[in-house]
Every structure is written in C-alpha cells, then in structure tokens.
PDB file of N, CA and C in Angstrom:
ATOM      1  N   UNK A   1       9.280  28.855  -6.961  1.00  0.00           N
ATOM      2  CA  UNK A   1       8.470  28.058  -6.075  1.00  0.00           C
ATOM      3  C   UNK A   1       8.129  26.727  -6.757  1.00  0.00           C
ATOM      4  N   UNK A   2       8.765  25.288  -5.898  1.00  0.00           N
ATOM      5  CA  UNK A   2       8.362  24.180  -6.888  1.00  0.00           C
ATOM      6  C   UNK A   2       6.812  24.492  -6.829  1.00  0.00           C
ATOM      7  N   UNK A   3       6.253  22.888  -7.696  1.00  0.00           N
ATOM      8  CA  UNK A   3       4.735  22.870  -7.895  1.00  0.00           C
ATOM      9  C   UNK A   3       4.229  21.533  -7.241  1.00  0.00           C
ATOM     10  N   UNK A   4       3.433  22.200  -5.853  1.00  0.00           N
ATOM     11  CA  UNK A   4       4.025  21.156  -4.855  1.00  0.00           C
ATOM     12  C   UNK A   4       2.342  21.636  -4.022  1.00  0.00           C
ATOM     13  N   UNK A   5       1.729  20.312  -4.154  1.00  0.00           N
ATOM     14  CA  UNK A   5       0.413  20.813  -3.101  1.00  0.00           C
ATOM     15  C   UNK A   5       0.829  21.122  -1.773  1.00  0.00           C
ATOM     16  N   UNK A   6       0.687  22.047  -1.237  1.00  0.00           N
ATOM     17  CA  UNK A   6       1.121  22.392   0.778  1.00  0.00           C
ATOM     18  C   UNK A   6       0.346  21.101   1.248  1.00  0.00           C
ATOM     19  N   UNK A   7      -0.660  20.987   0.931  1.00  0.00           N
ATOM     20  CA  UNK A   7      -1.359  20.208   2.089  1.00  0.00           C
ATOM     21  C   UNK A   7      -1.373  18.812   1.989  1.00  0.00           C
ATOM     22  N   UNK A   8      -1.099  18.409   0.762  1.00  0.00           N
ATOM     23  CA  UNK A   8      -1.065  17.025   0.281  1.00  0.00           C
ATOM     24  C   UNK A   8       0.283  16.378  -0.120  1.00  0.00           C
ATOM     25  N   UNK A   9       0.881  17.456  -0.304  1.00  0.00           N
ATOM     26  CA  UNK A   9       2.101  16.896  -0.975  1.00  0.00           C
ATOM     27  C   UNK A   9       2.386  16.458  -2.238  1.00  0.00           C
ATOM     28  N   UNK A  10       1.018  16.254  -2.887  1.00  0.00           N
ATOM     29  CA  UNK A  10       1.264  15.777  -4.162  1.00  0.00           C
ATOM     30  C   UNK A  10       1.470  16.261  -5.022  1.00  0.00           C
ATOM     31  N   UNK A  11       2.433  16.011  -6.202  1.00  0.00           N
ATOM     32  CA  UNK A  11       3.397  16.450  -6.846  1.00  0.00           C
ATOM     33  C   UNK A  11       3.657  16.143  -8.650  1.00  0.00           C
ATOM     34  N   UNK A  12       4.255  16.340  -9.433  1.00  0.00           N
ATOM     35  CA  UNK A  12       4.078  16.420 -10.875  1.00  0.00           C
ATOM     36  C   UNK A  12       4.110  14.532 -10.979  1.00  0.00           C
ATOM     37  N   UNK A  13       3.839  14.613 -12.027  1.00  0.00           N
ATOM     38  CA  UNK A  13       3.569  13.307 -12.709  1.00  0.00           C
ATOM     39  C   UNK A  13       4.719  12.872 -13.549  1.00  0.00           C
ATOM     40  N   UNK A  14       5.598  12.083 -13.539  1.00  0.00           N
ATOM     41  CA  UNK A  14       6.518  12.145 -15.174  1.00  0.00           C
ATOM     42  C   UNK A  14       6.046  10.956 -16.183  1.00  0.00           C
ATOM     43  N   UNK A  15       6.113  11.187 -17.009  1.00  0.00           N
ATOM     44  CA  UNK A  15       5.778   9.535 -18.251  1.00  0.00           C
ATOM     45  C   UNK A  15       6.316  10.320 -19.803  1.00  0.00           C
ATOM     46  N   UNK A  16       6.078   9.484 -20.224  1.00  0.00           N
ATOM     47  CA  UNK A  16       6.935   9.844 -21.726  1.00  0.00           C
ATOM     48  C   UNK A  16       5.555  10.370 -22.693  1.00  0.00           C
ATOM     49  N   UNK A  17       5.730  11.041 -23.293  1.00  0.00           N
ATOM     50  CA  UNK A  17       5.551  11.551 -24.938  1.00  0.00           C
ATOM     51  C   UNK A  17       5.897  10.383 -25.696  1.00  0.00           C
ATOM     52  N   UNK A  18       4.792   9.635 -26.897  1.00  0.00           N
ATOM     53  CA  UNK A  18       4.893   9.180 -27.897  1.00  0.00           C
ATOM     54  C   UNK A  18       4.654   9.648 -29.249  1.00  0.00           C
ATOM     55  N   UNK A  19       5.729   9.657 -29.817  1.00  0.00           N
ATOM     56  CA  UNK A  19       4.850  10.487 -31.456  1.00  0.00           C
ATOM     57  C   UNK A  19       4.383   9.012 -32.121  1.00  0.00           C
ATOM     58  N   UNK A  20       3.841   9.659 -33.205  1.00  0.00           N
ATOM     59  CA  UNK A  20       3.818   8.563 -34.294  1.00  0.00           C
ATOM     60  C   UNK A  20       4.408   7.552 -34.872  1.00  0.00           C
ATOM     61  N   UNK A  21       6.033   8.096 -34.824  1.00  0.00           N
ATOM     62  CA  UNK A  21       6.681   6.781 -35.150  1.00  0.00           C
ATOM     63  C   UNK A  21       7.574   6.106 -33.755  1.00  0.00           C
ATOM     64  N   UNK A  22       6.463   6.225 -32.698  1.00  0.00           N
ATOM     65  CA  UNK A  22       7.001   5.838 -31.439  1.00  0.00           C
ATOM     66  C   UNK A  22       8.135   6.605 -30.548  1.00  0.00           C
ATOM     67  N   UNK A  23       8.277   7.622 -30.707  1.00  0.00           N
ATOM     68  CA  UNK A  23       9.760   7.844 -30.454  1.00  0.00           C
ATOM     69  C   UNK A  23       9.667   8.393 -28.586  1.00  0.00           C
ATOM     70  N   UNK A  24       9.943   8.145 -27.602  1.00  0.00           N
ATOM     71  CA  UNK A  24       9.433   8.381 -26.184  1.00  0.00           C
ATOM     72  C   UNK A  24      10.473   9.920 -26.197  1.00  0.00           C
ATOM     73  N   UNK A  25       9.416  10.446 -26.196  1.00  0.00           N
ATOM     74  CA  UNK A  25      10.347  12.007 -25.308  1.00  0.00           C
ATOM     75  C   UNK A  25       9.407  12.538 -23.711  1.00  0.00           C
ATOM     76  N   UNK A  26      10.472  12.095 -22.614  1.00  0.00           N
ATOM     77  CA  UNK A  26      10.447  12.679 -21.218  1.00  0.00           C
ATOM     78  C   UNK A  26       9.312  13.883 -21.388  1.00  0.00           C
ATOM     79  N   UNK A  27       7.825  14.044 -20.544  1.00  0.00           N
ATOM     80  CA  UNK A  27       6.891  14.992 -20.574  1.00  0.00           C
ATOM     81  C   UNK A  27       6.553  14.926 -18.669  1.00  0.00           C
ATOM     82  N   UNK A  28       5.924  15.985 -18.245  1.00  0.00           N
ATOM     83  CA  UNK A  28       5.312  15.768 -16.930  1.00  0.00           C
ATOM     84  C   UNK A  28       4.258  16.736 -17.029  1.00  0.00           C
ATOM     85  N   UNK A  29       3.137  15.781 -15.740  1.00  0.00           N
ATOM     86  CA  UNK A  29       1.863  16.503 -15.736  1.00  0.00           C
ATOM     87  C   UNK A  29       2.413  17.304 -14.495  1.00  0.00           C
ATOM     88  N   UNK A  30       1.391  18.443 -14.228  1.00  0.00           N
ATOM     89  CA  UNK A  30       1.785  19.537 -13.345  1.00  0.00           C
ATOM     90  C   UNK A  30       0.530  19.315 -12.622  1.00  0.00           C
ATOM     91  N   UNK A  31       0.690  19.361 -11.325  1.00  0.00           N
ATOM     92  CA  UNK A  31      -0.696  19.592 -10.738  1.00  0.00           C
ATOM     93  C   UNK A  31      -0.927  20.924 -10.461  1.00  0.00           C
ATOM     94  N   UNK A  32      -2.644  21.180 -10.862  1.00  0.00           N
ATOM     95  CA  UNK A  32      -3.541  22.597 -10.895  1.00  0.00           C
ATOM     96  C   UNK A  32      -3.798  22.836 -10.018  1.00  0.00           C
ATOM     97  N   UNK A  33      -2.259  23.736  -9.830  1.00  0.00           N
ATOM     98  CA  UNK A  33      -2.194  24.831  -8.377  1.00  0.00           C
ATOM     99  C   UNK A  33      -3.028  25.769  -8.449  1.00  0.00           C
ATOM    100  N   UNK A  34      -3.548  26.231  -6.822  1.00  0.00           N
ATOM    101  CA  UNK A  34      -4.530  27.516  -6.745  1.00  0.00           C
ATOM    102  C   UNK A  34      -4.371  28.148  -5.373  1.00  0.00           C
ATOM    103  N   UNK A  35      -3.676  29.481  -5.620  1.00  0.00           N
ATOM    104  CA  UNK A  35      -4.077  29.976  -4.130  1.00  0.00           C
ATOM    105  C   UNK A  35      -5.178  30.033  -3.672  1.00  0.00           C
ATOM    106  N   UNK A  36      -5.430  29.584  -2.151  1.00  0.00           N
ATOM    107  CA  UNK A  36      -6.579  29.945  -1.291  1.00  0.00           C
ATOM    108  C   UNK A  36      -5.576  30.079  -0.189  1.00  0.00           C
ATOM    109  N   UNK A  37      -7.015  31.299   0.632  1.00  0.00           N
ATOM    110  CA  UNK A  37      -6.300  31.336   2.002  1.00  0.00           C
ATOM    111  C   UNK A  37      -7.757  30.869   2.836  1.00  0.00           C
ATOM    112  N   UNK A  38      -6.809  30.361   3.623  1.00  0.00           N
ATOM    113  CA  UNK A  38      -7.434  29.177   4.687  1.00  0.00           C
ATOM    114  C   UNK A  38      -6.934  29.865   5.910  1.00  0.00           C
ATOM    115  N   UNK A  39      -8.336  30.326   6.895  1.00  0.00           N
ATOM    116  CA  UNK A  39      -7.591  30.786   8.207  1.00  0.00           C
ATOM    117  C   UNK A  39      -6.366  32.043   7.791  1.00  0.00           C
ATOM    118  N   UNK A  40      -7.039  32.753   7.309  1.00  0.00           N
ATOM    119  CA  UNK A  40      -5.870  34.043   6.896  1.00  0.00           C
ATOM    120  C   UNK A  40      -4.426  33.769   6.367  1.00  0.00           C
ATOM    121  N   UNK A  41      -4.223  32.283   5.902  1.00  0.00           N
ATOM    122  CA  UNK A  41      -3.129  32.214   5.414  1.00  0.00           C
ATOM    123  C   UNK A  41      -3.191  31.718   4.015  1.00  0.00           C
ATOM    124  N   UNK A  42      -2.221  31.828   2.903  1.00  0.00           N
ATOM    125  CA  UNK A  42      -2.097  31.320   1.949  1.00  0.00           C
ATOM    126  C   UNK A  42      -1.704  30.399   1.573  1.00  0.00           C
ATOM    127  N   UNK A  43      -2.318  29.355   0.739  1.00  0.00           N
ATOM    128  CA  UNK A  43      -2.010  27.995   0.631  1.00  0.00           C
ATOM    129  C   UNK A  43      -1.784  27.930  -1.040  1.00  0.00           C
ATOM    130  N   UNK A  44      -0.769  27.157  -1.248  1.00  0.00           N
ATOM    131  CA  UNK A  44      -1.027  26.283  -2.881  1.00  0.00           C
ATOM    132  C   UNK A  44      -1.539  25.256  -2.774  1.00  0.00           C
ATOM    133  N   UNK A  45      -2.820  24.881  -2.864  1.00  0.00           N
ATOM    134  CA  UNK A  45      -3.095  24.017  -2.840  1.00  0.00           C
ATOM    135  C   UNK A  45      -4.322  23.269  -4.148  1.00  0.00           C
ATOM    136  N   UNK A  46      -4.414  22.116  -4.739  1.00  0.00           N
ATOM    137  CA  UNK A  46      -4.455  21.751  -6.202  1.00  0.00           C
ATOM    138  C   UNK A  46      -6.223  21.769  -5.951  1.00  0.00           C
ATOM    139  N   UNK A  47      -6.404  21.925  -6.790  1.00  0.00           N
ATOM    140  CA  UNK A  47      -7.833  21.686  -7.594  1.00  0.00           C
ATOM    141  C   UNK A  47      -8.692  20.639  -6.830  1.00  0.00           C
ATOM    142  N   UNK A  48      -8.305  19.585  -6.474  1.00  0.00           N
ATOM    143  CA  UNK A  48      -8.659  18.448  -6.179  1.00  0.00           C
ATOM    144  C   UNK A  48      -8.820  18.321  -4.692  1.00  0.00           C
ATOM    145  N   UNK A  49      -7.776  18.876  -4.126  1.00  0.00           N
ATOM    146  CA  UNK A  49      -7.731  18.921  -2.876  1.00  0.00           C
ATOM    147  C   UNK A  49      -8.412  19.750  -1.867  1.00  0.00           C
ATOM    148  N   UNK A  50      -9.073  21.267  -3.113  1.00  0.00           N
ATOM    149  CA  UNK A  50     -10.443  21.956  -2.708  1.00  0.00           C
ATOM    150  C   UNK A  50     -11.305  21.280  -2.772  1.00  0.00           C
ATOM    151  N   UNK A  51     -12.084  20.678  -3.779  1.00  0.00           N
ATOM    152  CA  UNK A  51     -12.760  20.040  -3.906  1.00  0.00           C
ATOM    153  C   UNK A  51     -13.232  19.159  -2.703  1.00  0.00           C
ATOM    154  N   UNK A  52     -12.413  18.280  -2.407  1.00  0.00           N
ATOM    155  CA  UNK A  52     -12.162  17.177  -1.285  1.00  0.00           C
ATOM    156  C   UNK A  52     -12.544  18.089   0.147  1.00  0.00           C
ATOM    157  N   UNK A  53     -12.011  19.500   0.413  1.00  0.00           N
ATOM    158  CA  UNK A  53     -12.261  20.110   1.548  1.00  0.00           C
ATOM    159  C   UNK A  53     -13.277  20.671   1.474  1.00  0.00           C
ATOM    160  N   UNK A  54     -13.998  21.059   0.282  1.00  0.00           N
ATOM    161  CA  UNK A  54     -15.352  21.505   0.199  1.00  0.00           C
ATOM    162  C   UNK A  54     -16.514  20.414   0.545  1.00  0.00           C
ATOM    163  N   UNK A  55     -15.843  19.409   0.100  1.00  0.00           N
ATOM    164  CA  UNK A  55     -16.504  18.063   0.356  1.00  0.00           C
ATOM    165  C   UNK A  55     -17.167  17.448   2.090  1.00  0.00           C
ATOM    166  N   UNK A  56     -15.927  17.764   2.324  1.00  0.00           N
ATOM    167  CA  UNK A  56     -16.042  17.253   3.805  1.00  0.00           C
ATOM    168  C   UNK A  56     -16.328  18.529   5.165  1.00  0.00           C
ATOM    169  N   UNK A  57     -16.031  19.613   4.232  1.00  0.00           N
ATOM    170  CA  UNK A  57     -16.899  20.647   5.360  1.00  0.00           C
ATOM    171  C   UNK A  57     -18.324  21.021   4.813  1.00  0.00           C
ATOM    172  N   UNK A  58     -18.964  20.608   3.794  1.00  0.00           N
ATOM    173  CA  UNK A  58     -20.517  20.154   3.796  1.00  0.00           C
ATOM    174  C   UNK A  58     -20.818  19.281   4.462  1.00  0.00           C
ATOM    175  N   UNK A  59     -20.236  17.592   4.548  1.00  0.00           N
ATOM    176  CA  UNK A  59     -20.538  16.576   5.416  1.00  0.00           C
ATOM    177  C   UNK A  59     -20.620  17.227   6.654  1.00  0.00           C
ATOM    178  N   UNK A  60     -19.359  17.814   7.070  1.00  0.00           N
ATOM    179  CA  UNK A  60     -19.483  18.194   8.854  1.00  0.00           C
ATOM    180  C   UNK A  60     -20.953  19.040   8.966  1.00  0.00           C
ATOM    181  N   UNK A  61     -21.532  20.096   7.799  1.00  0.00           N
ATOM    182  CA  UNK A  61     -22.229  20.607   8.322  1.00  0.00           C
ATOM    183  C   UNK A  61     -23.621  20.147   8.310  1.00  0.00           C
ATOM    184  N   UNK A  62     -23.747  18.674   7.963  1.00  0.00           N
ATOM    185  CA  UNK A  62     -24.841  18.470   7.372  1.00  0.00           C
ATOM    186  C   UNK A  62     -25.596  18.183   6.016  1.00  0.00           C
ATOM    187  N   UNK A  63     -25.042  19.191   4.744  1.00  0.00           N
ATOM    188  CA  UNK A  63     -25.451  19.700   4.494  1.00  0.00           C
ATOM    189  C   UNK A  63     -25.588  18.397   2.673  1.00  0.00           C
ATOM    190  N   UNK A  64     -26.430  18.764   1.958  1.00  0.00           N
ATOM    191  CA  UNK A  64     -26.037  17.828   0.735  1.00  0.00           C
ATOM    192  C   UNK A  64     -25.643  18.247  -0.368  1.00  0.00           C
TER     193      UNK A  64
END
C-alpha cells in the first residue's frame, strides 16, 4: 500500500541527505499515516489532516 493520505492526497517529501563532508545522498520524508474510520469506513489518513478535521468539526459545533 503506497503512503498516500486518502483524503488529501498528500504524499512523501524527497530532498537529499548531507553528511559532513557534503556528500548529497537521495532521503524522503514519509507522511504520519493513521488509520481512522470515518462513517464506518477506513481511512489512511496523516496526522495533520486529523487534526485539521478535529478542528473544523469543533468550529461547526460551536465549541472552543
């Protein structure tokens, strides 16, 4: 299964590794997948993107 937010789409990061004496070796960030199920279904969806939905279903409810 790639590593792939369902709901956002957003996806690994690539940039280089530097050592000490400069040398670039190819690295990627992974985004921090997490199942939840939403509406009885299962989602991968990242860290951030709970956050953000926790966010905005307090706003809808009011709440602070």
């Amino acid at each position: 299964m790639s590593r792939i937010d369902m709901l956002t789409g957003k996806r690994a990061n690539f940039g280089n590794s530097r050592s000490h004496s400069n040398i670039a070796t190819r690295r990627r960030q992974n985004v921090n997948l997490q199942t939840v199920r939403i509406n009885g279904k299962r989602l991968r969806i990242s860290a951030r993107t709970i956050k953000t939905l926790k966010k905005m279903a307090a706003d809808a409810h009011g709440e602070k």
